[in-house]
Protein backbone atom coordinates (compact mmCIF):
# COMPACT_ATOMS: atom_id res chain seq x y z
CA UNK A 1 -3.27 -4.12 7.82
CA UNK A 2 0.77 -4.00 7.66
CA UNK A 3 2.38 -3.62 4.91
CA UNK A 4 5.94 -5.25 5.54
CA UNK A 5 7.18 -7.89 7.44
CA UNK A 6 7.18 -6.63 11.82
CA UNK A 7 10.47 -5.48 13.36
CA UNK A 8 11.47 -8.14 16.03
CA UNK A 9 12.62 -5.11 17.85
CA UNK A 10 9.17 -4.14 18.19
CA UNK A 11 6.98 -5.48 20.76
CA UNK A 12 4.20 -6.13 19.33
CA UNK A 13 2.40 -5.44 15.83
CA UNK A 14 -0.41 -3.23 15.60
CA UNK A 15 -2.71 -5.98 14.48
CA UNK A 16 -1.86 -7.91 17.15
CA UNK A 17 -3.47 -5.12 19.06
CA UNK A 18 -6.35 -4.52 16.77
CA UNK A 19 -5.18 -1.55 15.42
CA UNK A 20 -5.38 -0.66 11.89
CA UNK A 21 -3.61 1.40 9.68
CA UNK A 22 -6.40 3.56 8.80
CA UNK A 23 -5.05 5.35 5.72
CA UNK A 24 -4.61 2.17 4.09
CA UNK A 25 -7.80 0.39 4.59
CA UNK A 26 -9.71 3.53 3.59
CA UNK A 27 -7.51 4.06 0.35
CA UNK A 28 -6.61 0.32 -0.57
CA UNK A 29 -5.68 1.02 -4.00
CA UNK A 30 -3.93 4.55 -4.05
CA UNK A 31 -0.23 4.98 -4.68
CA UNK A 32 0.76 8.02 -2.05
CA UNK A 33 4.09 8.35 -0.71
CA UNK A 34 5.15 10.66 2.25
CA UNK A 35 8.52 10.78 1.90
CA UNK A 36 11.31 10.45 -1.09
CA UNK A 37 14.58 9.36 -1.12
CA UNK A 38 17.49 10.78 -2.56
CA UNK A 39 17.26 8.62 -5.70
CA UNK A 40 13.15 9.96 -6.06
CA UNK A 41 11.92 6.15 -4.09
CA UNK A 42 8.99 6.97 -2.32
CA UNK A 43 7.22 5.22 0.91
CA UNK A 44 4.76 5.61 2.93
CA UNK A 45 6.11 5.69 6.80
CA UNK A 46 4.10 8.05 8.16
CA UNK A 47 0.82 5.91 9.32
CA UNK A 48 -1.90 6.48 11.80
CA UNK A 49 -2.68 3.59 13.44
CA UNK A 50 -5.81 2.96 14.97
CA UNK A 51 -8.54 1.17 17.01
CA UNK A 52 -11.72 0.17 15.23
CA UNK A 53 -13.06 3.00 18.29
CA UNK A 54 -10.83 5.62 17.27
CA UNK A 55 -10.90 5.26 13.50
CA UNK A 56 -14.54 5.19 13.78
CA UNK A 57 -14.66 9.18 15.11
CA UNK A 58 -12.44 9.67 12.39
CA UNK A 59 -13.84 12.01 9.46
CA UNK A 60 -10.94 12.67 6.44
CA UNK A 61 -7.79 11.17 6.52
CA UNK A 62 -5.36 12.42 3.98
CA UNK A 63 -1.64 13.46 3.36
CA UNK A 64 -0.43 16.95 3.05
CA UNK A 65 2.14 17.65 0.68
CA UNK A 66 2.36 21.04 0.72
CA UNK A 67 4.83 21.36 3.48
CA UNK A 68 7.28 18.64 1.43
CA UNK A 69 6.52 20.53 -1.79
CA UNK A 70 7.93 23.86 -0.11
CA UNK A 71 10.96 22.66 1.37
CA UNK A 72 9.57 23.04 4.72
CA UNK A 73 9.74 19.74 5.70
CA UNK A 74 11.16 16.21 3.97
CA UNK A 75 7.57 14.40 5.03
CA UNK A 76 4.26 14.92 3.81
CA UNK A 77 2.03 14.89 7.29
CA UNK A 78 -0.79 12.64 7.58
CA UNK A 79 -3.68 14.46 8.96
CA UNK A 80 -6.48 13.74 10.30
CA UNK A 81 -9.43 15.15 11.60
CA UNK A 82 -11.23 13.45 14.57
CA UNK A 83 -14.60 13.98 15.75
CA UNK A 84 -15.45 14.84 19.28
């Protein structure tokens, strides 16, 4: 699922591929940003794209905003742990 118009200075979009954007289809409601402008606008551009394979081994999927909360880093990381 993408959730703005595709860059034509991309190759091609992850759908295209199959890929999904598994934070999104697994949250499809929630409001989370990773990152905030200056003005306190927040997006979401840190994504984990994946293949219905890969997402499948996936168990949580979730954003960590401690590390933006601290001042250690301007992004909350997406993280997510993958079974073996």
């Amino acid at each position: 699922m993408m959730l703005g118009p595709w860059s034509s200075s991309q190759s091609v979009p992850p759908r295209r591929l199959s890929f999904c954007d598994l934070w999104r289809r697994r949250n499809p409601a929630v409001r989370e940003f990773s990152w905030f402008s200056t003005r306190g606008n927040g997006f979401r551009i840190d994504h984990a794209f994946l293949s219905a394979t890969l997402a499948a081994r996936v168990g949580s999927i979730r954003y960590s905003h401690h590390e933006r909360l601290a001042g250690i880093s301007d992004h909350s990381p997406l993280i997510l742990d993958l079974g073996t």
